[in-house]
PDB file of N, CA and C in Angstrom:
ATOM      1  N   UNK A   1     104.461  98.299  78.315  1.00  0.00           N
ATOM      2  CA  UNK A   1     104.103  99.198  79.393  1.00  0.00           C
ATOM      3  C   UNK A   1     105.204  99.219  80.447  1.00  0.00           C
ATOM      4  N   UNK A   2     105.550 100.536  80.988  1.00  0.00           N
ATOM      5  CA  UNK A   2     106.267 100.517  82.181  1.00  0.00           C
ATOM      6  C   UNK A   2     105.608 100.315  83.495  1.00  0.00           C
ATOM      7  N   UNK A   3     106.430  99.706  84.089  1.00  0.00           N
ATOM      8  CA  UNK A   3     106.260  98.821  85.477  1.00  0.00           C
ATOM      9  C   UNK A   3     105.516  99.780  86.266  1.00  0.00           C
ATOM     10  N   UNK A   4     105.183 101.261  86.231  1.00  0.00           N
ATOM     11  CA  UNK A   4     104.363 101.793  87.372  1.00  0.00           C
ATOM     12  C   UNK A   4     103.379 102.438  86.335  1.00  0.00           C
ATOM     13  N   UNK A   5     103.139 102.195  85.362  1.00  0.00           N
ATOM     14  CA  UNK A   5     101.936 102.426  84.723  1.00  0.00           C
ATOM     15  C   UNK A   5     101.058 100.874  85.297  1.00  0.00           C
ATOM     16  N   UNK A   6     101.510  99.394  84.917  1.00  0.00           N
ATOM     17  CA  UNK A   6     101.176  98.822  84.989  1.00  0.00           C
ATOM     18  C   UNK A   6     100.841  98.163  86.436  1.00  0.00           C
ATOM     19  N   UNK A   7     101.051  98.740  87.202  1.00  0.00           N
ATOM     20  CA  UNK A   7     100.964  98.284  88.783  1.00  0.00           C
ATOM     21  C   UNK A   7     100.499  99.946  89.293  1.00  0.00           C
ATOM     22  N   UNK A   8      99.021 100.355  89.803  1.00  0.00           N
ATOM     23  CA  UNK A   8      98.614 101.415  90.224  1.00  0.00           C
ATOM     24  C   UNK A   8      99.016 101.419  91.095  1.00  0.00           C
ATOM     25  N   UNK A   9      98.476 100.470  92.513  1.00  0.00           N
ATOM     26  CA  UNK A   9      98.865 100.815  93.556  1.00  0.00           C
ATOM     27  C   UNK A   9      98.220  99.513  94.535  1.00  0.00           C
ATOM     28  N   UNK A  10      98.722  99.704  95.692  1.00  0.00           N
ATOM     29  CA  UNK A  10      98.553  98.413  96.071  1.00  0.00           C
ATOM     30  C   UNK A  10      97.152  98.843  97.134  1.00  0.00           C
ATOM     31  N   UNK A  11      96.372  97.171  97.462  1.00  0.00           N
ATOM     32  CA  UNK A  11      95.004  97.336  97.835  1.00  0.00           C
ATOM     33  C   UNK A  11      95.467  96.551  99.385  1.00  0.00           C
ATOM     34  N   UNK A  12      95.441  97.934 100.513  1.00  0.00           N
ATOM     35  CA  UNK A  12      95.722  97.571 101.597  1.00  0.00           C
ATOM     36  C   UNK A  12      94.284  97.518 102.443  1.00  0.00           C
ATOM     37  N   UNK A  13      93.634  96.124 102.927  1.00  0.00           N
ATOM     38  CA  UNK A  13      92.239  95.558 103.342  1.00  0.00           C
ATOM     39  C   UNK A  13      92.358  95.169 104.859  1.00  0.00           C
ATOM     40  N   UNK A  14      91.654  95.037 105.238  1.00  0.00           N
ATOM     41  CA  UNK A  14      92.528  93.841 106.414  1.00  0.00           C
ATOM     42  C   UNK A  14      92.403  92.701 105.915  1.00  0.00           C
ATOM     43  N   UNK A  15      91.505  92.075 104.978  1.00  0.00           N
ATOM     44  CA  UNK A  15      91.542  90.803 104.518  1.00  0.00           C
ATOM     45  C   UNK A  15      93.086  90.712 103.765  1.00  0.00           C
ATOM     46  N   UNK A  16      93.396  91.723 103.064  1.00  0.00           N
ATOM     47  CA  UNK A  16      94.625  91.797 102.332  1.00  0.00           C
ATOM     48  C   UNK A  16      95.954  91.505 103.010  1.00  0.00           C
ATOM     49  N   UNK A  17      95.762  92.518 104.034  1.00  0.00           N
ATOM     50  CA  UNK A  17      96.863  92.210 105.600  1.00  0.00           C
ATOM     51  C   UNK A  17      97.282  90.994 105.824  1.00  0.00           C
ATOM     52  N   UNK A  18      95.911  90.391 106.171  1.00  0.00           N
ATOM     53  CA  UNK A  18      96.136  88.961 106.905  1.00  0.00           C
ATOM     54  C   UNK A  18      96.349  87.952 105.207  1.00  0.00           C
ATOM     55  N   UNK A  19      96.281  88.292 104.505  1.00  0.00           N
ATOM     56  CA  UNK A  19      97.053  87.227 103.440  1.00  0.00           C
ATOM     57  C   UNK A  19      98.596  87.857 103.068  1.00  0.00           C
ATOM     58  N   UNK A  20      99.039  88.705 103.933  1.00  0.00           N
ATOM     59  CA  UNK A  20     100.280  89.153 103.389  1.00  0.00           C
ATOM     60  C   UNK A  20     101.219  88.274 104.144  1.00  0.00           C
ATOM     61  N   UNK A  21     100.652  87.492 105.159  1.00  0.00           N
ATOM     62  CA  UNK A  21     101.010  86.800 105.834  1.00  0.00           C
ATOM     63  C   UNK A  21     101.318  85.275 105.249  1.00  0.00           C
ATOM     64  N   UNK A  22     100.685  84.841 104.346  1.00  0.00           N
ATOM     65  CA  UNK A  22     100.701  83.762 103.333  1.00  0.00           C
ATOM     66  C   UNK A  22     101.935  84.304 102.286  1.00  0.00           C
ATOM     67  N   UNK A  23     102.336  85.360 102.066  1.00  0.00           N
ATOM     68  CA  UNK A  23     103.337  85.676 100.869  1.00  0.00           C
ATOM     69  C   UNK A  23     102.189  86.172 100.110  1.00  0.00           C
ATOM     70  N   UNK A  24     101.200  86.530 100.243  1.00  0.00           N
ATOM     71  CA  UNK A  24     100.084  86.699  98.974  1.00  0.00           C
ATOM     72  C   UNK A  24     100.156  88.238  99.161  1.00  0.00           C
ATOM     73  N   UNK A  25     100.047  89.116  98.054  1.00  0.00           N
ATOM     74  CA  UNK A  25      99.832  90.224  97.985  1.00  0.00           C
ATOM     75  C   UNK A  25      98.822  90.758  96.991  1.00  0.00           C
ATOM     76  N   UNK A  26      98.136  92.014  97.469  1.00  0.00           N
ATOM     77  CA  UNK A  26      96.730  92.285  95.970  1.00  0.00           C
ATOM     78  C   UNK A  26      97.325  93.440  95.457  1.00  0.00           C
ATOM     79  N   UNK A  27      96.947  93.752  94.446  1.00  0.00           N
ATOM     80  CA  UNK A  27      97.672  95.156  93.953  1.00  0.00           C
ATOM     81  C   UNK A  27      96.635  95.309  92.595  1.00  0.00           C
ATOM     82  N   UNK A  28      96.158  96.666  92.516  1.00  0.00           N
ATOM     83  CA  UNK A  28      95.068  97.343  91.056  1.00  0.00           C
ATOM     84  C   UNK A  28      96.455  97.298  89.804  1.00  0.00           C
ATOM     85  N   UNK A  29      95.284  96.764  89.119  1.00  0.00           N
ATOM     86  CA  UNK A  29      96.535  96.438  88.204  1.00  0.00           C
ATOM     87  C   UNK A  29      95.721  97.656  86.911  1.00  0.00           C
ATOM     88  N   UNK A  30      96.787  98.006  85.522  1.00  0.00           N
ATOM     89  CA  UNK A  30      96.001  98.408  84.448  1.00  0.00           C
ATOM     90  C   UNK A  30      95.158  97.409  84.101  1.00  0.00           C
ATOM     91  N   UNK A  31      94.057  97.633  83.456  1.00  0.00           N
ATOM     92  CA  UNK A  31      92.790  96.657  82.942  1.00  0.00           C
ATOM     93  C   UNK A  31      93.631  95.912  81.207  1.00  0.00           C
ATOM     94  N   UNK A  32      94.529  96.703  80.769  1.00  0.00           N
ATOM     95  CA  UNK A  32      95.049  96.006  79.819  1.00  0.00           C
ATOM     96  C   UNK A  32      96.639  95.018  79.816  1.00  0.00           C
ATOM     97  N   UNK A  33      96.848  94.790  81.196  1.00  0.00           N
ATOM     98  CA  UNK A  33      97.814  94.624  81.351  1.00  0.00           C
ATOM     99  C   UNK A  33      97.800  92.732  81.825  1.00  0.00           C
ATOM    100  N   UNK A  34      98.438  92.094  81.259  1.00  0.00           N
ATOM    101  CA  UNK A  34      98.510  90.257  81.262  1.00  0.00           C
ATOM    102  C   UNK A  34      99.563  89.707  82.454  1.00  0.00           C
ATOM    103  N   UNK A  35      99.543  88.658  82.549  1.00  0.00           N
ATOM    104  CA  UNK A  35      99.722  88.000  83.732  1.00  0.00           C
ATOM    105  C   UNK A  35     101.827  87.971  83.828  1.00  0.00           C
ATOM    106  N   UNK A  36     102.345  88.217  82.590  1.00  0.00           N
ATOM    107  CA  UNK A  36     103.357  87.905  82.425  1.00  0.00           C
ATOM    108  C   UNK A  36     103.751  89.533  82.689  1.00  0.00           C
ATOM    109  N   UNK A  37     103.391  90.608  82.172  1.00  0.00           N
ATOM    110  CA  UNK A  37     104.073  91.617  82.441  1.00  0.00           C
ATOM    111  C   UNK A  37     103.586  92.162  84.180  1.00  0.00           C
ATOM    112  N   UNK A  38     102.293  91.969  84.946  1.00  0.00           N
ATOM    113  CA  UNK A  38     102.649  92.142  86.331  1.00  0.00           C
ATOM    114  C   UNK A  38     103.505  91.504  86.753  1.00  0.00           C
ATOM    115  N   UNK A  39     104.084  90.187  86.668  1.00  0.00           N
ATOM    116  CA  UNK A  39     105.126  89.504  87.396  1.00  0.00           C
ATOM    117  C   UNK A  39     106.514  90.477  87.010  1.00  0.00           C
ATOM    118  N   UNK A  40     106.917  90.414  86.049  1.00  0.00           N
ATOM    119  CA  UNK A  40     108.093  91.509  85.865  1.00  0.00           C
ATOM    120  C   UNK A  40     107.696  92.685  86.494  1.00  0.00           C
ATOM    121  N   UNK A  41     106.549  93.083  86.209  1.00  0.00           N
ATOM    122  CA  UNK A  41     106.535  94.606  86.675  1.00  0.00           C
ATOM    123  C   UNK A  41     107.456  94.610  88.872  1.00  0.00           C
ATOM    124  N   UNK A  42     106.365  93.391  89.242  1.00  0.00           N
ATOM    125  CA  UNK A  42     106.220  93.362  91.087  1.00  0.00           C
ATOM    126  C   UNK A  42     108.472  93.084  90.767  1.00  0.00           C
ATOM    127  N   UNK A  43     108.644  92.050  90.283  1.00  0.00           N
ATOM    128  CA  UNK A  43     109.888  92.209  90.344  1.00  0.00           C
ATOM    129  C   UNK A  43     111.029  93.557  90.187  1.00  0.00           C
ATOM    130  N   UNK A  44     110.374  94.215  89.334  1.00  0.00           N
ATOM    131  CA  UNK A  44     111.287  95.322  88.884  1.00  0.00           C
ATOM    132  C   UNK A  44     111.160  96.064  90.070  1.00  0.00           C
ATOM    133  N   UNK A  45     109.984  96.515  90.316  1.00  0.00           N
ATOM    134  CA  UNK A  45     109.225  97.505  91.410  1.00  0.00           C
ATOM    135  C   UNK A  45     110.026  97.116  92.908  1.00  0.00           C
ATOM    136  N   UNK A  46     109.485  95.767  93.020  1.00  0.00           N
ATOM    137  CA  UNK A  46     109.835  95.215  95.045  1.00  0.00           C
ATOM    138  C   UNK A  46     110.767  94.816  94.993  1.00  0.00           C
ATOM    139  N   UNK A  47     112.061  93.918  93.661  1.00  0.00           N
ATOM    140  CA  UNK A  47     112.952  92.872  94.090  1.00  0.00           C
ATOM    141  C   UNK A  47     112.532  91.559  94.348  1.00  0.00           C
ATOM    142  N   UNK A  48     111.779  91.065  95.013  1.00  0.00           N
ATOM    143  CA  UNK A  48     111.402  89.841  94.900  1.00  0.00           C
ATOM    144  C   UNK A  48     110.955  88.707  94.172  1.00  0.00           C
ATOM    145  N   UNK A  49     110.997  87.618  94.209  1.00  0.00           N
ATOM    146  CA  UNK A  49     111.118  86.495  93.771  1.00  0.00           C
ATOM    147  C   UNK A  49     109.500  86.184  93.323  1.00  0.00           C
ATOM    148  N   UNK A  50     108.338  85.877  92.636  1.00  0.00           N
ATOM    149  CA  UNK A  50     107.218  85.754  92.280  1.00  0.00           C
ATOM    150  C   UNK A  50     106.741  84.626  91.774  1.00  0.00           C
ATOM    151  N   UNK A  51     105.905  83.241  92.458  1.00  0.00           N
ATOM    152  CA  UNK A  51     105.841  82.429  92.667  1.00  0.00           C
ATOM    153  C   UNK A  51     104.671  82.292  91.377  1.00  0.00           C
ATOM    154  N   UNK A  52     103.349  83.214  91.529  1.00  0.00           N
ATOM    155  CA  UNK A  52     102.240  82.822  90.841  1.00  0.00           C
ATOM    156  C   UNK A  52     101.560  84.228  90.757  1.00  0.00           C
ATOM    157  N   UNK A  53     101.076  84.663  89.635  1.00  0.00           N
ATOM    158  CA  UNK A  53     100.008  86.051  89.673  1.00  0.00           C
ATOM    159  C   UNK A  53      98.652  85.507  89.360  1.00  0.00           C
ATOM    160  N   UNK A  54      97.419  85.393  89.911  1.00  0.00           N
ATOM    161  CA  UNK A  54      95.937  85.519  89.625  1.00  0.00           C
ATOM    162  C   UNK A  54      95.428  86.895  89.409  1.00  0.00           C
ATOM    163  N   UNK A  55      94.855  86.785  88.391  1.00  0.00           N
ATOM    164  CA  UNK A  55      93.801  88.063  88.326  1.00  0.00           C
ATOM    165  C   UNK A  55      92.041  87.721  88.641  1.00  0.00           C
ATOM    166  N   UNK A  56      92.139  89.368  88.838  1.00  0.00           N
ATOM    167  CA  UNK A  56      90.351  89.113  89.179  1.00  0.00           C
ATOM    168  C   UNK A  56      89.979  90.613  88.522  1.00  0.00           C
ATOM    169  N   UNK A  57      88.642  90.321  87.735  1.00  0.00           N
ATOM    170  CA  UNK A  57      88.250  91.443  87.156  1.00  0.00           C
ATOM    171  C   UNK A  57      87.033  92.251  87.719  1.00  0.00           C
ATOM    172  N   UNK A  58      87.200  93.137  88.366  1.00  0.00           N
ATOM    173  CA  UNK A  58      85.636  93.070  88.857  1.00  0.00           C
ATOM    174  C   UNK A  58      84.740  94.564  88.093  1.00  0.00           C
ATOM    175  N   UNK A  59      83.764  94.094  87.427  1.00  0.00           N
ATOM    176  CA  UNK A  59      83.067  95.116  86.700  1.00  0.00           C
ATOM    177  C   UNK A  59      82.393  95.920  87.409  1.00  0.00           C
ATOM    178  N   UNK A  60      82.652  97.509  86.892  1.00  0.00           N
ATOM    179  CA  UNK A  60      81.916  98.987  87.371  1.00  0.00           C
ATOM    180  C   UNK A  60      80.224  98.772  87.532  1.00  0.00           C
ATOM    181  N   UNK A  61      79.912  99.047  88.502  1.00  0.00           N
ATOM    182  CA  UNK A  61      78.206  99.480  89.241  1.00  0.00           C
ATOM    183  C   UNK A  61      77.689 100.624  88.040  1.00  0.00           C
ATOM    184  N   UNK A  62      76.597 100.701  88.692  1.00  0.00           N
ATOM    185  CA  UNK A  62      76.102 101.775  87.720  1.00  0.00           C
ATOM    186  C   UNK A  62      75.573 102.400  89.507  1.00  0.00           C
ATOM    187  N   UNK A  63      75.633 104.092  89.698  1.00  0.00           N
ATOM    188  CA  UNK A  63      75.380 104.740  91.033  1.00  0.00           C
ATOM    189  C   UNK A  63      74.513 105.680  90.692  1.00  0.00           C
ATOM    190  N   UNK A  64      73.214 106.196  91.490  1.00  0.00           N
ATOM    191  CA  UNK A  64      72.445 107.027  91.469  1.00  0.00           C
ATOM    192  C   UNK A  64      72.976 108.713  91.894  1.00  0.00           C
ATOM    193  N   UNK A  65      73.252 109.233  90.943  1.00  0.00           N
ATOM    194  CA  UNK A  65      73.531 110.339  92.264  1.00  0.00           C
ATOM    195  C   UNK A  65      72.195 111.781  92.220  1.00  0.00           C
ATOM    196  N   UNK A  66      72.529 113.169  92.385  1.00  0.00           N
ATOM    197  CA  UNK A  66      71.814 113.909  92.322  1.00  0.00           C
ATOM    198  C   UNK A  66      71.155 114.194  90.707  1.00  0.00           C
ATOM    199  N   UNK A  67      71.911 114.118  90.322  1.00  0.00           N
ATOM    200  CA  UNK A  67      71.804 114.553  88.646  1.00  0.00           C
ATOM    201  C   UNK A  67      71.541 113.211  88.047  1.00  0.00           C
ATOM    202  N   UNK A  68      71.560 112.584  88.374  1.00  0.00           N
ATOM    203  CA  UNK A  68      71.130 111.213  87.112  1.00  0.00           C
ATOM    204  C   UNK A  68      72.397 109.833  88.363  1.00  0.00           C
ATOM    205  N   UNK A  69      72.411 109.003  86.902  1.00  0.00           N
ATOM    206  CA  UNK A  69      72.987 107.821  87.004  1.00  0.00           C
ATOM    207  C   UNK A  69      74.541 108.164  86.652  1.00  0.00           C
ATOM    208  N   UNK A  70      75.735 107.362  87.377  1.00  0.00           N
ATOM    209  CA  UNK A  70      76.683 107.520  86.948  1.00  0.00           C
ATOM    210  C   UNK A  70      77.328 106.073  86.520  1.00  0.00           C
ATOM    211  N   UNK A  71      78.290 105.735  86.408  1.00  0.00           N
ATOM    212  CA  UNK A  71      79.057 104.593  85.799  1.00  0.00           C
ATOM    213  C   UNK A  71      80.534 104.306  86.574  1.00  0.00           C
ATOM    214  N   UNK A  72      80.295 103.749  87.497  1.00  0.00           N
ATOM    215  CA  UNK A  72      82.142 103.373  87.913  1.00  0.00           C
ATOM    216  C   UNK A  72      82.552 102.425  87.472  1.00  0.00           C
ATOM    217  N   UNK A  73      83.773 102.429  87.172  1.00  0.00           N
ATOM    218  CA  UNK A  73      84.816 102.275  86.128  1.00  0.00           C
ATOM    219  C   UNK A  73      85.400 100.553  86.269  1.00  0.00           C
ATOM    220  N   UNK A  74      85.632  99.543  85.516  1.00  0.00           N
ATOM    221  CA  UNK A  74      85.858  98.645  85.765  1.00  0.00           C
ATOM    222  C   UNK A  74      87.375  98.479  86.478  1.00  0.00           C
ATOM    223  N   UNK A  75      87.442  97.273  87.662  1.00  0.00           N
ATOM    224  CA  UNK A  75      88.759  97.302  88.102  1.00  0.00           C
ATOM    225  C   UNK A  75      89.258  96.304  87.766  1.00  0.00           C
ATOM    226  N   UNK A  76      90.690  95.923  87.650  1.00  0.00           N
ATOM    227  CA  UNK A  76      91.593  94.283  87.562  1.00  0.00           C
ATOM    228  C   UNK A  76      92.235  94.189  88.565  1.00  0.00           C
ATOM    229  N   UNK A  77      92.330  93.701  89.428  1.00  0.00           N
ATOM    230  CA  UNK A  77      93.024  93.164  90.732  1.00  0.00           C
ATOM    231  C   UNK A  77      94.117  92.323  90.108  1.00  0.00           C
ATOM    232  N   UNK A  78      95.444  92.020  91.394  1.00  0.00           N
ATOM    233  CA  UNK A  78      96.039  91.022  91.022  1.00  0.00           C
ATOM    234  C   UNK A  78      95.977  90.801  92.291  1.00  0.00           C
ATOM    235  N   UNK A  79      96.597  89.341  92.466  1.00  0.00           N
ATOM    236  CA  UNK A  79      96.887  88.644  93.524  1.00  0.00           C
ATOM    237  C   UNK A  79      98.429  87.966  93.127  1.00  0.00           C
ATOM    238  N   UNK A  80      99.355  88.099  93.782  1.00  0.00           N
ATOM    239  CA  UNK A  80     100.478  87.586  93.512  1.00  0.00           C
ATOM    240  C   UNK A  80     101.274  87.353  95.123  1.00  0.00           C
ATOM    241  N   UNK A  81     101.637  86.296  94.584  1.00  0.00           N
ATOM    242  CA  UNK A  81     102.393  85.126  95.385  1.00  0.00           C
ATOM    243  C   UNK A  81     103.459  85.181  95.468  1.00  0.00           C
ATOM    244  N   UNK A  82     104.545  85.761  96.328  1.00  0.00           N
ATOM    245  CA  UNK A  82     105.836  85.694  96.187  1.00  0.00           C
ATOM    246  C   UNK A  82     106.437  84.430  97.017  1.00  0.00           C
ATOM    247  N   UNK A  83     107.970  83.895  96.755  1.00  0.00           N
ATOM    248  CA  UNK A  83     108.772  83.359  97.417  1.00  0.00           C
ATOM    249  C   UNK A  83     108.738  83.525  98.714  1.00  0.00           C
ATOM    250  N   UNK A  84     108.836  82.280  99.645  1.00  0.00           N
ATOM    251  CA  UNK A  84     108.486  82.638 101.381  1.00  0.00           C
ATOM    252  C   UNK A  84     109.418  83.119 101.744  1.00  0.00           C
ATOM    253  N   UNK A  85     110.606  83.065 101.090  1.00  0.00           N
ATOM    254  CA  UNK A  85     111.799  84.073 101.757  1.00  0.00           C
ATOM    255  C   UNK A  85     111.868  85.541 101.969  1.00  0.00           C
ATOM    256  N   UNK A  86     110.969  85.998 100.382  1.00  0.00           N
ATOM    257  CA  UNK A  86     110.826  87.359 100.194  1.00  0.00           C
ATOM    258  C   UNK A  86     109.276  88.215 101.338  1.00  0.00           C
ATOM    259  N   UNK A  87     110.090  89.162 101.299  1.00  0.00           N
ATOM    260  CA  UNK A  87     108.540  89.987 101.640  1.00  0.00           C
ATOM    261  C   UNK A  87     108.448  91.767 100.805  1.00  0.00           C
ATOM    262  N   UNK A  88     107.355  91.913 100.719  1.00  0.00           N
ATOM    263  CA  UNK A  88     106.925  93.328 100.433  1.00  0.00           C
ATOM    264  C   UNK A  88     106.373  93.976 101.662  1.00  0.00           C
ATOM    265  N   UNK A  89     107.341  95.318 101.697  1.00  0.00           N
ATOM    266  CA  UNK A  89     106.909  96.467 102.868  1.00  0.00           C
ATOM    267  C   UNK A  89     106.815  97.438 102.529  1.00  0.00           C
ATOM    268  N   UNK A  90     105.442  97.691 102.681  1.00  0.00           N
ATOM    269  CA  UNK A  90     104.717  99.196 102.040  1.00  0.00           C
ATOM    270  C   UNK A  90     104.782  99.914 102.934  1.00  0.00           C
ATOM    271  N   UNK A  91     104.893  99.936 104.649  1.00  0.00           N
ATOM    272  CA  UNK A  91     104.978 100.901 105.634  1.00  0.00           C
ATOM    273  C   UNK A  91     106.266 101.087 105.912  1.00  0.00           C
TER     274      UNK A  91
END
């Protein structure tokens, strides 16, 4: 997979904010995508140095709407840790 298939987009929270401050960053990752190709991917993408990637999977709700029931879609988070030297700037 290429590096911006595999990295959607990044998940700006304020909880997220205030860990960007730790070097920690979250970013939606593809749901088929493993721990070894986000680290290349954040490198290719930001330049920086990448200490540790965690994932978190969090499974789709089921939502009521007018017409029936709908299904949202499962997400994969990452959490990745860069070098304290490095930083990522999305603004």
């Amino acid at each position: 997979m290429e590096a911006t298939t595999v990295i959607r987009r990044p998940l700006l929270t304020e909880k997220n904010t205030d860990a960007a401050e730790l070097n920690r960053y979250v970013f939606e990752v593809d749901r088929r995508a493993r721990k070894p190709q986000i680290r290349q991917a954040i490198v290719e993408l930001y330049g920086v140095r990448v200490e540790s990637v965690s994932t978190i999977r969090r499974k789709g709700k089921t939502r009521r709407t007018r017409w029936g029931y709908r299904y949202t879609g499962d997400v994969k988070k990452a959490i990745v840790k860069v070098h304290p030297e490095d930083r990522i700037e999305f603004f």
